[in-house]
N, C-alpha and C. Protein backbone atom coordinates (compact mmCIF):
# COMPACT_ATOMS: atom_id res chain seq x y z
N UNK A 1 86.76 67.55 71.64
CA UNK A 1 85.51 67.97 71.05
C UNK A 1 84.44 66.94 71.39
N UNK A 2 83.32 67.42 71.51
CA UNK A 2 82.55 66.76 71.92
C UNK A 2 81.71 66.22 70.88
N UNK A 3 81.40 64.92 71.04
CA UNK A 3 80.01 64.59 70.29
C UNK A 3 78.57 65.29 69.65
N UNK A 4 78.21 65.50 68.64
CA UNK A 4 77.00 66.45 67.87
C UNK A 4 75.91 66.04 68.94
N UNK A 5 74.78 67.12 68.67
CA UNK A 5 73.38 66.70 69.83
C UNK A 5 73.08 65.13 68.99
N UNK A 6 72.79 64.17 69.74
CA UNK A 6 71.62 62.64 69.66
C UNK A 6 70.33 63.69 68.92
N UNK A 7 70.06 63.31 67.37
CA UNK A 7 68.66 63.68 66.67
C UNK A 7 67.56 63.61 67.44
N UNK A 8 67.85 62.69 68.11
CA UNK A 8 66.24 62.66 69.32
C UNK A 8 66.24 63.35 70.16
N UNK A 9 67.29 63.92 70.72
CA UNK A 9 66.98 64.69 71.55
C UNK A 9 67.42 66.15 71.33
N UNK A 10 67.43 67.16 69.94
CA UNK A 10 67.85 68.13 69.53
C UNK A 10 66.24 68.71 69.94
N UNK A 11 66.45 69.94 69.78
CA UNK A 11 65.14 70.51 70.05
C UNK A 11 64.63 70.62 68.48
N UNK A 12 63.34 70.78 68.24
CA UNK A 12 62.36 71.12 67.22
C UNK A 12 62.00 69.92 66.67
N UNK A 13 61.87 69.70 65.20
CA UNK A 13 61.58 68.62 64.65
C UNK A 13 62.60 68.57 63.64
N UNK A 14 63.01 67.00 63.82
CA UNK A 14 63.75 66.53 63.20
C UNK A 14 63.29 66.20 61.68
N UNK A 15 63.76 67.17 60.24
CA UNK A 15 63.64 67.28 58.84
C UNK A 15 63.98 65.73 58.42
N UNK A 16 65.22 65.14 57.97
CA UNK A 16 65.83 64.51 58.19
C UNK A 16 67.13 63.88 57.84
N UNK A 17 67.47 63.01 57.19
CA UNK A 17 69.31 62.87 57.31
C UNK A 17 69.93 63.08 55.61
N UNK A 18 71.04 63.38 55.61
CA UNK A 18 71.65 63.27 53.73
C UNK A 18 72.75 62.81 54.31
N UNK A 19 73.84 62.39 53.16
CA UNK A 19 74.97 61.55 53.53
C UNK A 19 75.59 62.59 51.99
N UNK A 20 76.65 62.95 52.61
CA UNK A 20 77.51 63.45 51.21
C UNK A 20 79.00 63.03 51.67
N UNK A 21 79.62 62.52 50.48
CA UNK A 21 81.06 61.92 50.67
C UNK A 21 81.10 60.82 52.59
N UNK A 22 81.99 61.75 53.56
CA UNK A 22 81.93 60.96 54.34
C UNK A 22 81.36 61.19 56.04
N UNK A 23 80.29 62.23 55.17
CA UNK A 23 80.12 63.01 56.66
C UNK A 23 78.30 62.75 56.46
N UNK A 24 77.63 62.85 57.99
CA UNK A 24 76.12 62.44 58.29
C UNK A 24 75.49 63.87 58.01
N UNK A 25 74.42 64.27 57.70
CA UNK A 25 74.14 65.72 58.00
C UNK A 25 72.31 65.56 58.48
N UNK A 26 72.54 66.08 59.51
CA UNK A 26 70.95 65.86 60.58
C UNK A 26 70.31 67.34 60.32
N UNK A 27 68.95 67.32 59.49
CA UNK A 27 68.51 68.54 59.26
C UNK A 27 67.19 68.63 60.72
N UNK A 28 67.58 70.03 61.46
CA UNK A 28 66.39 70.13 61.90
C UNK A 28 65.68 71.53 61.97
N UNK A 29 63.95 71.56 62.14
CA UNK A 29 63.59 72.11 62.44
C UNK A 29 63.20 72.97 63.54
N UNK A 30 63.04 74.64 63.69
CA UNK A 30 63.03 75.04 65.13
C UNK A 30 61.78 75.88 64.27
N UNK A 31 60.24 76.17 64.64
CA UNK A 31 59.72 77.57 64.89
C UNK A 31 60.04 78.56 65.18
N UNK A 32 60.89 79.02 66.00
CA UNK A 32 61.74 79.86 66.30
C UNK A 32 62.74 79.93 66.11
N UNK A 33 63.64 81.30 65.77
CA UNK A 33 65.32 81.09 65.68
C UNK A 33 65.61 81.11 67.71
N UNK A 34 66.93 80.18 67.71
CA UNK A 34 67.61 80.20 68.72
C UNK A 34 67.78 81.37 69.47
N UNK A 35 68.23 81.71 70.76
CA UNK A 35 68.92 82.93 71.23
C UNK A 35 70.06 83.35 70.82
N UNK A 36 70.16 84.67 70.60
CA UNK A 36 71.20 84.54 69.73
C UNK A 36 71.27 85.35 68.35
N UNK A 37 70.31 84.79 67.76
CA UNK A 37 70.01 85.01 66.44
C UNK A 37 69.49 86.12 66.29
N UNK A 38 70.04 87.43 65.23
CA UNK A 38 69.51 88.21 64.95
C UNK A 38 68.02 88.07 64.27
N UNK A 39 67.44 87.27 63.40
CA UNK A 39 66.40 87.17 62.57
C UNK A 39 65.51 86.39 63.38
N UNK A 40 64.09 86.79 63.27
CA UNK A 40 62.95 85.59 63.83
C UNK A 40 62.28 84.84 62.84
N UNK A 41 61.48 84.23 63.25
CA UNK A 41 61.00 83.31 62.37
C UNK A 41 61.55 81.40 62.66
N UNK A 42 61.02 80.97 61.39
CA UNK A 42 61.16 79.47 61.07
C UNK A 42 62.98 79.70 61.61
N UNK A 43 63.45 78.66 61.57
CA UNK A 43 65.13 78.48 61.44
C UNK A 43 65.78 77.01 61.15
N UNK A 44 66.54 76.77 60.53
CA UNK A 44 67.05 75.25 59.81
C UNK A 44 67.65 74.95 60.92
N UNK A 45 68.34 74.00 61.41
CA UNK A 45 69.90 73.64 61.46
C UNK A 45 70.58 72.65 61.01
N UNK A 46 71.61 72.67 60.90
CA UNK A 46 72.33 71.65 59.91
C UNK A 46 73.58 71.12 60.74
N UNK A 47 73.27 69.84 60.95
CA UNK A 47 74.40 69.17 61.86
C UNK A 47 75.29 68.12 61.04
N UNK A 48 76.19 68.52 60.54
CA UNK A 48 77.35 67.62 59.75
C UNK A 48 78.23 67.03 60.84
N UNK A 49 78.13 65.38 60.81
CA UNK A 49 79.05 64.83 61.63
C UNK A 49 79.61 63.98 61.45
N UNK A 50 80.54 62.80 61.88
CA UNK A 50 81.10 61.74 61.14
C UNK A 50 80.23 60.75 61.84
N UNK A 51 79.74 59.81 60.21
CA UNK A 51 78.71 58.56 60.86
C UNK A 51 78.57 57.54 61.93
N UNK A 52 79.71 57.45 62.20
CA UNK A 52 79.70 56.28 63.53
C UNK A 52 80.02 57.38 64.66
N UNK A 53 81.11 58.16 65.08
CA UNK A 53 81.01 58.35 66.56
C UNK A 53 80.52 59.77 66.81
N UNK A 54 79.41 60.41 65.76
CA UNK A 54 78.90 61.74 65.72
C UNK A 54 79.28 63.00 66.06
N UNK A 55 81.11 62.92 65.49
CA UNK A 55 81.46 64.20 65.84
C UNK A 55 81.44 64.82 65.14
N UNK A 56 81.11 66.32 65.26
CA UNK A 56 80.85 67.63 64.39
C UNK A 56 82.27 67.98 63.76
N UNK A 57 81.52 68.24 62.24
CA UNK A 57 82.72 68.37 61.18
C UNK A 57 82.94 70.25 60.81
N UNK A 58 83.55 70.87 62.10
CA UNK A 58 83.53 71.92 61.73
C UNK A 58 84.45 72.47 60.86
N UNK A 59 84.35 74.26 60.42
CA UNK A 59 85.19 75.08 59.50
C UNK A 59 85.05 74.58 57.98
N UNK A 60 83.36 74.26 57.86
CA UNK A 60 83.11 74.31 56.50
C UNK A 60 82.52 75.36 56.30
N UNK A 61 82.16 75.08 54.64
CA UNK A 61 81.40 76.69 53.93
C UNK A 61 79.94 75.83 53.90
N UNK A 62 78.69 75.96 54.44
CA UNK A 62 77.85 75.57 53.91
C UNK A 62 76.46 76.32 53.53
N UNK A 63 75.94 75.89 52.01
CA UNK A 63 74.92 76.70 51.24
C UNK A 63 73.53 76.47 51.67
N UNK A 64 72.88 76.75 51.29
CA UNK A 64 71.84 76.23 51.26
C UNK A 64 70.21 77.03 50.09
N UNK A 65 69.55 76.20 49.34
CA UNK A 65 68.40 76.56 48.77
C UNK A 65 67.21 76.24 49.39
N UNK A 66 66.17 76.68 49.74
CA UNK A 66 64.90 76.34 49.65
C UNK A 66 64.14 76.35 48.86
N UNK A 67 63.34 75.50 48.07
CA UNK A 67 62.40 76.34 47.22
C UNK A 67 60.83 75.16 47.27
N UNK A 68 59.74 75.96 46.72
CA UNK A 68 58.42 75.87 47.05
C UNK A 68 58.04 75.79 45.49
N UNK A 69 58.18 74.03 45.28
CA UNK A 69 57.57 74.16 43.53
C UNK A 69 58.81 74.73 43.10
N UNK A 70 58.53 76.13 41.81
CA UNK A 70 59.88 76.34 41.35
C UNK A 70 59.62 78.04 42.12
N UNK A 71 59.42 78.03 42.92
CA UNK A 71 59.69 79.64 43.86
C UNK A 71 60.75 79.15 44.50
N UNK A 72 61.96 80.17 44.68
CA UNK A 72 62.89 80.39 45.81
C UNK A 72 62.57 80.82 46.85
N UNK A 73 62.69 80.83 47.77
CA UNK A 73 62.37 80.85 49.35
C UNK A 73 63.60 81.41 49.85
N UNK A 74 64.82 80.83 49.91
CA UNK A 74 65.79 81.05 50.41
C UNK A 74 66.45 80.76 49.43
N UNK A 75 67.91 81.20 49.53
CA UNK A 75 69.36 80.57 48.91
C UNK A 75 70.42 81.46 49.34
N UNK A 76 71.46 81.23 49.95
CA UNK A 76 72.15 81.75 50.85
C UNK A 76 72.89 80.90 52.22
N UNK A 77 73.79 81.38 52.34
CA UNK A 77 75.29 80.50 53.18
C UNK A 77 74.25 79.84 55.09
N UNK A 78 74.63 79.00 55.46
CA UNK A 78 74.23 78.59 56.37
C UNK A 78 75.11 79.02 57.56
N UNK A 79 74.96 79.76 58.55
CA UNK A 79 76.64 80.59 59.24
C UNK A 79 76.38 79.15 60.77
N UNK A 80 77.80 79.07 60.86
CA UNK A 80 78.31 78.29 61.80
C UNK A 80 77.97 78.84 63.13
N UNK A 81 77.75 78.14 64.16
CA UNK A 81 76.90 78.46 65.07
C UNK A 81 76.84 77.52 66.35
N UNK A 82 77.44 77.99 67.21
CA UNK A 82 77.32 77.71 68.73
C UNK A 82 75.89 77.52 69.54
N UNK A 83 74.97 76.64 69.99
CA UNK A 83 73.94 76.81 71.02
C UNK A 83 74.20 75.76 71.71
N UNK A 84 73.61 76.13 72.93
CA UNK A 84 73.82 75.24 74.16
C UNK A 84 72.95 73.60 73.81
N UNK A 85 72.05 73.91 72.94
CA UNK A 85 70.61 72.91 72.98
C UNK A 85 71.28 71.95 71.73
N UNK A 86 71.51 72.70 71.00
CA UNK A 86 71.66 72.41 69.20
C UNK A 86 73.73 71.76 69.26
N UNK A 87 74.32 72.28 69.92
CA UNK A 87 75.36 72.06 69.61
C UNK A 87 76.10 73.15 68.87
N UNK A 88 76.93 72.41 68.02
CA UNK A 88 77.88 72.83 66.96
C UNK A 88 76.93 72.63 65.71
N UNK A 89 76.68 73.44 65.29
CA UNK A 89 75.85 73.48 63.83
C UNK A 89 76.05 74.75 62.83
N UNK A 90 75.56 74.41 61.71
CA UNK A 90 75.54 75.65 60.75
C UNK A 90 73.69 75.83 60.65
N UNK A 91 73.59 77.30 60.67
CA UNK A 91 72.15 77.28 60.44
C UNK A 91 71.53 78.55 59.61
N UNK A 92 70.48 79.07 59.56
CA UNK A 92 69.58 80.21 59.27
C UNK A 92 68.35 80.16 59.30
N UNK A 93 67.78 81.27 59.73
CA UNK A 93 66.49 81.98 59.90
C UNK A 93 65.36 81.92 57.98
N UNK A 94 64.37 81.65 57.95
CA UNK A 94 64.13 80.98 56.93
C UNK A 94 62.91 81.76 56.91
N UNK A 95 62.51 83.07 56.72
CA UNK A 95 60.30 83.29 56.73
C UNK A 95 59.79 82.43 55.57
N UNK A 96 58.77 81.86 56.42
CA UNK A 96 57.97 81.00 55.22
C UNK A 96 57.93 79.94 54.84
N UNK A 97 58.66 79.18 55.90
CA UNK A 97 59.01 77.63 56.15
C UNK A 97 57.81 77.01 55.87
N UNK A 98 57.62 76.26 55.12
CA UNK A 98 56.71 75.08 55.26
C UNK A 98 56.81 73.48 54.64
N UNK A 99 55.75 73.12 55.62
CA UNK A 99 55.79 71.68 55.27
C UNK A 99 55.75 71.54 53.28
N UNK A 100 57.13 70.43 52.82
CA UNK A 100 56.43 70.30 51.82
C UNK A 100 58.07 71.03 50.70
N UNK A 101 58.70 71.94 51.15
CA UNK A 101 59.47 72.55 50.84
C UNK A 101 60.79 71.77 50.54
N UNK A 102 61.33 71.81 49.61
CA UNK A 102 62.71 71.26 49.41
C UNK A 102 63.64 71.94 49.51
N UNK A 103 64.71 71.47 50.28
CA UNK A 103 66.09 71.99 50.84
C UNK A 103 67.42 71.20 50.15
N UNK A 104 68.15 71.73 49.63
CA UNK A 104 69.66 71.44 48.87
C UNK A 104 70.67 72.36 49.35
N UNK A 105 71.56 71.19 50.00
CA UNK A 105 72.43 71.48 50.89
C UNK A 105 73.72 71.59 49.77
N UNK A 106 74.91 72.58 49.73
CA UNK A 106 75.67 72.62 49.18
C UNK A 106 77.31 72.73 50.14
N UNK A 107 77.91 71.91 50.13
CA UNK A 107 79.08 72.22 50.94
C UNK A 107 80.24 72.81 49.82
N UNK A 108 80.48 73.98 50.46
CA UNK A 108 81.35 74.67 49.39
C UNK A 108 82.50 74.96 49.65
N UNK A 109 82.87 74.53 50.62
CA UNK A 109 84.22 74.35 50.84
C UNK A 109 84.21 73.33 51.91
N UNK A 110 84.77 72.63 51.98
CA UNK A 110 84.54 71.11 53.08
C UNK A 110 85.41 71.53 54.34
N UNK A 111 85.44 70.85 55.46
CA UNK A 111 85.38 70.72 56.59
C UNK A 111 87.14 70.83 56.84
N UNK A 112 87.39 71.33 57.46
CA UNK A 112 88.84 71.36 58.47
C UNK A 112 88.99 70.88 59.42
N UNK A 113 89.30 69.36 58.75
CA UNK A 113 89.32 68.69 59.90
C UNK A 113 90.50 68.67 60.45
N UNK A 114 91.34 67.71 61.33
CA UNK A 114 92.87 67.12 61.63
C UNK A 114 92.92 66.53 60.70
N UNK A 115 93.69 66.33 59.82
CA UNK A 115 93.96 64.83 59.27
C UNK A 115 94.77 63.40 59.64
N UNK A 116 94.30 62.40 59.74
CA UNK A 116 95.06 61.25 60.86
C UNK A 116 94.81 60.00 60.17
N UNK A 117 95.49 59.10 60.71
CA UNK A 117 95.28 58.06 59.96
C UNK A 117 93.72 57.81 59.79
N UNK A 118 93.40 57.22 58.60
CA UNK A 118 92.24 56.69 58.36
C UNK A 118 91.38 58.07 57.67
N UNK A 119 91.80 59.03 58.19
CA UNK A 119 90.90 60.17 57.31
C UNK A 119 91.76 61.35 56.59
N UNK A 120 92.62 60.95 55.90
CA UNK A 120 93.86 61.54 55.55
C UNK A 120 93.31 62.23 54.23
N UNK A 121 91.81 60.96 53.39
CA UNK A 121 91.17 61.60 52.25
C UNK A 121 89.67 62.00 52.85
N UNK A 122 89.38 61.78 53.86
CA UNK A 122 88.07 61.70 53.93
C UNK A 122 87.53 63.42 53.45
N UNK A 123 86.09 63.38 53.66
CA UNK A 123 85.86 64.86 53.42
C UNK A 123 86.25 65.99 52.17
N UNK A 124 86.58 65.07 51.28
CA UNK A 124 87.14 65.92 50.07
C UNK A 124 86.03 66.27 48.66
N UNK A 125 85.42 64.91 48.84
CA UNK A 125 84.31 65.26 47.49
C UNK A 125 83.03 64.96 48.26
N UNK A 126 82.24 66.20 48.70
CA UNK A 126 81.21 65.91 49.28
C UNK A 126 80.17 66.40 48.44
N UNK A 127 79.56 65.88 47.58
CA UNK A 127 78.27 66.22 46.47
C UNK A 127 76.97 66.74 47.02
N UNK A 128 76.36 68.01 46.25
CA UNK A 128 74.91 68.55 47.47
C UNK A 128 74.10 67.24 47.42
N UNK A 129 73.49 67.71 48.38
CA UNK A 129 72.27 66.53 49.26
C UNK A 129 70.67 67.51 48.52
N UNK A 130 70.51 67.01 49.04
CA UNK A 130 68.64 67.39 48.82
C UNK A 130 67.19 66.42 49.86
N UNK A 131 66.98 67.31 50.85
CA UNK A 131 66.03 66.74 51.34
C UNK A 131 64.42 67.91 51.22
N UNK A 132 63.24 67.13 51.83
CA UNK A 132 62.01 67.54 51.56
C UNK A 132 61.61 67.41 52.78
N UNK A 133 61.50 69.01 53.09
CA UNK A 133 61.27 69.26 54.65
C UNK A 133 59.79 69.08 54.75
């Protein structure tokens, strides 16, 4: 498996980072959804990886809220997702994105990883994040 996209060089704008239990999670922004994507519009992505050698922590469940003040915007599962640009990510199509908006990430069922020495517990209690896109 390969290494998650380098944040600098993912396409859109980079939201930016949460740390839950033992995994990195790189939020970014696209104006557009990817190819691919049934829905247009704004689109998240969400890159969960392990902190030092940035590999993608796939075969999780992950949530996600938006909200604007106390309006909901979004709330609903983030679906796992293949692109050539983006990598291995979980993401969704979002109308109404804007600057200013808070995002709470919920992992609801954690990651399938191998288990091997050294990460035999890792990935087990990962608490939601919350960033301000």
């Amino acid at each position: 498996m390969n290494a998650a996209t380098a944040e600098r060089s993912a396409p859109g704008t980079l939201v930016g980072e949460a740390t839950s239990g033992d995994g990195t999670f790189i939020v970014t922004k696209l104006e557009s959804s990817p190819a691919g994507i049934d829905k247009s519009g704004p689109y998240l992505a969400v890159s969960p990886r392990t902190p030092h050698n940035r590999y993608p922590l796939p075969f999780m469940s992950l949530s996600g809220t938006v909200k604007r003040g106390k309006q909901t915007i979004f709330d609903g599962p983030l679906t796992a997702t293949l692109d050539p640009e983006l990598n291995y990510h979980y993401g969704t199509s979002v109308e109404r994105l804007q600057s200013g908006d808070t995002l709470a990430l919920t992992v609801d069922v954690p990651p399938q990883v191998a288990r091997h020495e050294g990460y035999e517990m890792a990935f087990f209690e990962m608490p939601p994040m919350e960033l301000t896109l």
